[in-house]
C-alpha atoms as a PDB file:
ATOM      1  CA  UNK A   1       0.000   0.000   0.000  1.00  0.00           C
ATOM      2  CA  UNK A   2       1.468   3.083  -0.881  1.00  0.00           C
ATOM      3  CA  UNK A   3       2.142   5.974   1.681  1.00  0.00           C
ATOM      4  CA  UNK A   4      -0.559   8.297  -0.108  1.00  0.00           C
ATOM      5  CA  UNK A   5      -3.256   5.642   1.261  1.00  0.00           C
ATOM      6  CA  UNK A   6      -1.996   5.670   4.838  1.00  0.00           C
ATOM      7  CA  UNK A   7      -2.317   9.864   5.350  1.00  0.00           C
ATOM      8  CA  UNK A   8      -5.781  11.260   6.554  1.00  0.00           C
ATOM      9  CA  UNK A   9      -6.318  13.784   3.732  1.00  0.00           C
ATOM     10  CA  UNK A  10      -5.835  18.030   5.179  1.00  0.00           C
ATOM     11  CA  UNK A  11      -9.304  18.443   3.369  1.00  0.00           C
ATOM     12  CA  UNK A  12     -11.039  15.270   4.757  1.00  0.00           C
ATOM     13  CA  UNK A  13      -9.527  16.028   8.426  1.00  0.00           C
ATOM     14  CA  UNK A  14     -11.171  19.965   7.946  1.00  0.00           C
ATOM     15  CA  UNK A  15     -14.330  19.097   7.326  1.00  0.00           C
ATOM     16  CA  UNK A  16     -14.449  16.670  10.297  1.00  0.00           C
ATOM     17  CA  UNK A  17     -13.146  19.037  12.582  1.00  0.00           C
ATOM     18  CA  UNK A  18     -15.314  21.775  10.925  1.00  0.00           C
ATOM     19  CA  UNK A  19     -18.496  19.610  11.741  1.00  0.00           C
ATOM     20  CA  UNK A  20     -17.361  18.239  15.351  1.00  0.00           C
ATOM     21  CA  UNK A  21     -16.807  21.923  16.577  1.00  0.00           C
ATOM     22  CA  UNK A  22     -19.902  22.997  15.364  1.00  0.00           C
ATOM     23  CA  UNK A  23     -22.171  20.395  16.913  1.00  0.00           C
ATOM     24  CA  UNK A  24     -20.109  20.724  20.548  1.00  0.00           C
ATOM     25  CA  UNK A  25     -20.193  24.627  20.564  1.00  0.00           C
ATOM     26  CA  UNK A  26     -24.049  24.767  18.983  1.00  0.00           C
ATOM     27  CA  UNK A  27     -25.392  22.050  21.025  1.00  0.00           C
ATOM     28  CA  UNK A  28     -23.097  21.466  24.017  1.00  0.00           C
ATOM     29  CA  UNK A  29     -22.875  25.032  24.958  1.00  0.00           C
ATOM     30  CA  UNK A  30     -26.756  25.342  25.635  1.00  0.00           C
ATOM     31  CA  UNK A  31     -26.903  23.145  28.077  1.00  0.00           C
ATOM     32  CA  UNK A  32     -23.701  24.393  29.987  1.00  0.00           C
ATOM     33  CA  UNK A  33     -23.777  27.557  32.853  1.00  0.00           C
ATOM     34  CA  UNK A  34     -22.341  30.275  31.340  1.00  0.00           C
ATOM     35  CA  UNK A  35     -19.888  30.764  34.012  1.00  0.00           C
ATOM     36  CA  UNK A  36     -18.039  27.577  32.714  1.00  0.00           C
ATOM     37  CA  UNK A  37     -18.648  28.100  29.084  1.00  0.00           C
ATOM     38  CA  UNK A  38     -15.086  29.370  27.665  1.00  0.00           C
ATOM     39  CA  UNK A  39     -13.484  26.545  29.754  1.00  0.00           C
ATOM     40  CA  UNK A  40     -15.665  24.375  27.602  1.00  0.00           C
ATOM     41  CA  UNK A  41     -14.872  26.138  24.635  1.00  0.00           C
ATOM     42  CA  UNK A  42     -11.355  26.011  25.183  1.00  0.00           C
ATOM     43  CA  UNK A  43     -11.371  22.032  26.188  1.00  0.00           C
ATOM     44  CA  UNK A  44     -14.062  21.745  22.804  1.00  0.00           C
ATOM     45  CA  UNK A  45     -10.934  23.850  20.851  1.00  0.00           C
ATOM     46  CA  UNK A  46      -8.155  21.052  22.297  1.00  0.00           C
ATOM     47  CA  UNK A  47     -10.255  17.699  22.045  1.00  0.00           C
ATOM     48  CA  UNK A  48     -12.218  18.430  18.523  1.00  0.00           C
ATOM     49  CA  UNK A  49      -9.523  18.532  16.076  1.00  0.00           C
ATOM     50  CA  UNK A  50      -7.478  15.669  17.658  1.00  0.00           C
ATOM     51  CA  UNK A  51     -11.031  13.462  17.381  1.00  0.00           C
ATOM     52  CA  UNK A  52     -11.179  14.987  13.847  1.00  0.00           C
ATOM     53  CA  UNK A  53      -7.473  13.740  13.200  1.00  0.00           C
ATOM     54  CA  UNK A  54      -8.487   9.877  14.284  1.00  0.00           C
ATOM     55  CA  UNK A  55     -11.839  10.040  12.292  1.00  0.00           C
ATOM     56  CA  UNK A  56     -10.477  10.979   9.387  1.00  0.00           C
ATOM     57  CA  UNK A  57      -7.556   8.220   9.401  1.00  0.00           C
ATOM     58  CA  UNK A  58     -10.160   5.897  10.406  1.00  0.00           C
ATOM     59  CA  UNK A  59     -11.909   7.080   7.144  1.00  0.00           C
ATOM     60  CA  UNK A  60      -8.704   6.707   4.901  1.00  0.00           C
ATOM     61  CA  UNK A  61      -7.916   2.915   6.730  1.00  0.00           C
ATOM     62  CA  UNK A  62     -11.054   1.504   5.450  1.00  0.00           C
ATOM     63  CA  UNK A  63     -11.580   3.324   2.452  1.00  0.00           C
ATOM     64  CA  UNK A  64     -10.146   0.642  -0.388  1.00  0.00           C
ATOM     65  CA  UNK A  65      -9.677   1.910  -3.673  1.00  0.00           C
ATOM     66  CA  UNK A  66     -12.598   0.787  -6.072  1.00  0.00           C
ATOM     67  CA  UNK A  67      -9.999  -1.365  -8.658  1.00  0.00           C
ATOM     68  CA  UNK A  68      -8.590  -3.107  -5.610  1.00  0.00           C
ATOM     69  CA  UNK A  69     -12.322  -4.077  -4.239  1.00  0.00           C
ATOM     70  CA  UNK A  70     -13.059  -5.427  -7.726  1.00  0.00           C
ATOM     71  CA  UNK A  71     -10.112  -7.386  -7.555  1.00  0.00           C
ATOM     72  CA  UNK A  72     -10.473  -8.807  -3.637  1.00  0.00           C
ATOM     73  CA  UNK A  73     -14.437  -9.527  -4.994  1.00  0.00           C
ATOM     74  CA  UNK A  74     -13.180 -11.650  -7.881  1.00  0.00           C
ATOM     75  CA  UNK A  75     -10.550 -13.848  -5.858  1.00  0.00           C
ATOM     76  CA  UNK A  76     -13.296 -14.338  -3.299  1.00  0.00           C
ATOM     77  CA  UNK A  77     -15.559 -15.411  -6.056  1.00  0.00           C
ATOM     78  CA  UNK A  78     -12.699 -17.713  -7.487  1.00  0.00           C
ATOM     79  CA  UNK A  79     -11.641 -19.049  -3.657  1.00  0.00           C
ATOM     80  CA  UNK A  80     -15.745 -19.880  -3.796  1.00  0.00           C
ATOM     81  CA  UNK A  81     -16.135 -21.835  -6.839  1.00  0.00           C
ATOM     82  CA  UNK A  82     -12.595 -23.801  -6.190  1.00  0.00           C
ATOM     83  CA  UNK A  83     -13.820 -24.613  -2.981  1.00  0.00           C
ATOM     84  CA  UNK A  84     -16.786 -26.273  -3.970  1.00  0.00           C
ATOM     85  CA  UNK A  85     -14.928 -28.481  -6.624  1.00  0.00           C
ATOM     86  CA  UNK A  86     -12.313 -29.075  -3.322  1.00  0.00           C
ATOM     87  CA  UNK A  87     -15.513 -30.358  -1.284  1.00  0.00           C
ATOM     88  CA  UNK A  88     -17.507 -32.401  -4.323  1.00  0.00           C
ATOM     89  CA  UNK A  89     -17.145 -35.698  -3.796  1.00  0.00           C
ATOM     90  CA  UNK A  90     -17.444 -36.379  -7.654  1.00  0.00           C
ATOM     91  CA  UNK A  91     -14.945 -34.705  -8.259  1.00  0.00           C
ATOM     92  CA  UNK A  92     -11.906 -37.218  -8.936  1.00  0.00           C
ATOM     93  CA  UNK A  93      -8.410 -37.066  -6.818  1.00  0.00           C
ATOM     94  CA  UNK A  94      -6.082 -35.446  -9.784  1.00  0.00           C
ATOM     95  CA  UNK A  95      -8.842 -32.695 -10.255  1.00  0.00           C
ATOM     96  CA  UNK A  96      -9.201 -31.843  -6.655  1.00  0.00           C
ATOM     97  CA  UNK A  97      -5.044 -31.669  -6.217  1.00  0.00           C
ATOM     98  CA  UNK A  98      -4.730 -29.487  -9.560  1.00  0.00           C
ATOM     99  CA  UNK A  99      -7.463 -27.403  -8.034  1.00  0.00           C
ATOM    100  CA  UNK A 100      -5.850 -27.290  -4.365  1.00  0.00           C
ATOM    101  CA  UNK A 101      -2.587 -26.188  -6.110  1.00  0.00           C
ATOM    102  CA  UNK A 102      -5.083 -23.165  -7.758  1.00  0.00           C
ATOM    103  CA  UNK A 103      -6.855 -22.786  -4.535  1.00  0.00           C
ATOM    104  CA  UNK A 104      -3.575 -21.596  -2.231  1.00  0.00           C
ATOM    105  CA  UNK A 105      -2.529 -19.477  -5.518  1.00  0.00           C
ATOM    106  CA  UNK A 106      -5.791 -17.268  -5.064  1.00  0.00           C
ATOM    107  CA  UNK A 107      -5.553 -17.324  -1.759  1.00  0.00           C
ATOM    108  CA  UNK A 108      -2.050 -16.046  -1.545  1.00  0.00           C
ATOM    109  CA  UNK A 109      -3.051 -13.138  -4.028  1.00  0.00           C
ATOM    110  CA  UNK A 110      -5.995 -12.426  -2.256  1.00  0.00           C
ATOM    111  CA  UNK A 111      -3.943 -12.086   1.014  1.00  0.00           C
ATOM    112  CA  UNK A 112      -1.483  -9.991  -0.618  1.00  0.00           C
ATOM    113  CA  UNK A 113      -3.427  -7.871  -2.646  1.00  0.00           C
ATOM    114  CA  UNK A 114      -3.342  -4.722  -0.860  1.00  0.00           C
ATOM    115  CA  UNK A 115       0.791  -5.013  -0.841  1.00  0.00           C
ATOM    116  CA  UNK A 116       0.251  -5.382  -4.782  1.00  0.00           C
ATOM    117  CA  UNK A 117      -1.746  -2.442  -5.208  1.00  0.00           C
ATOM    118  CA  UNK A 118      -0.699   0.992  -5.793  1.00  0.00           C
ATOM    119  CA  UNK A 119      -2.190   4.009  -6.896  1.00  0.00           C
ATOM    120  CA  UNK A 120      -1.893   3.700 -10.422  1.00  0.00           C
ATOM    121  CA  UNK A 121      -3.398   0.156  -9.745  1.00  0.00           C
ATOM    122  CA  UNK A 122      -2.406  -3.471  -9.365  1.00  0.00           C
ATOM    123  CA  UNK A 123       1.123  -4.688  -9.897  1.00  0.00           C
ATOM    124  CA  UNK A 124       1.784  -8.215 -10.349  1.00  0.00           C
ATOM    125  CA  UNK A 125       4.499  -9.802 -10.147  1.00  0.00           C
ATOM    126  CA  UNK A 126       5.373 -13.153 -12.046  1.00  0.00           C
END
């Protein structure tokens, strides 16, 4: 995975913050005496951005590129369809080794498909 996929965005992070200290100063504050409002306010101006920070990394860590999705749906399709043939019991004993051998290939792709991909898509290596 390439570094540009690990950074919370500056724009994403913004708008997070943006929204969390709006909703603590417009509906926190009513509800707080006004003689400890602007130690609020200055707690709401320390915490809010650092929550902002973690939500929007959180964001980033689970949002997969849409190629590499396609990609992870595919194997999982393929490790699905081999592993019925694997559990037939039709299916004859040089089929189901010849499909074990393709079964652990998709399944080491699929496990290393997010170290494959980059941003100007999948790399693979023969």
């Amino acid at each position: 995975m390439s570094d540009d996929q690990k950074k919370a965005p500056q724009g994403l992070q913004a708008t997070i913050t943006a929204g969390l200290g709006t909703l603590a100063t417009a509906s926190c504050l009513k509800w707080i005496d006004p003689k400890d409002a602007q130690y609020w306010v200055v707690v709401a101006n320390i915490v809010v951005p650092v929550i902002g920070y973690f939500l929007a990394k959180w964001f980033c860590a689970i949002n997969e590129p849409e190629g590499l999705t396609q990609y992870k749906a595919r194997l999982d399709k393929d490790l699905a369809s081999q592993k019925k043939v694997l559990e037939d019991k039709y299916t004859s004993e040089d089929l189901k080794r010849e499909i074990q051998k393709k079964y652990d290939e998709t399944m080491l792709k699929m496990v290393t498909a997010n170290q494959n991909y980059t941003k100007d898509g999948l790399v693979i290596e023969t």
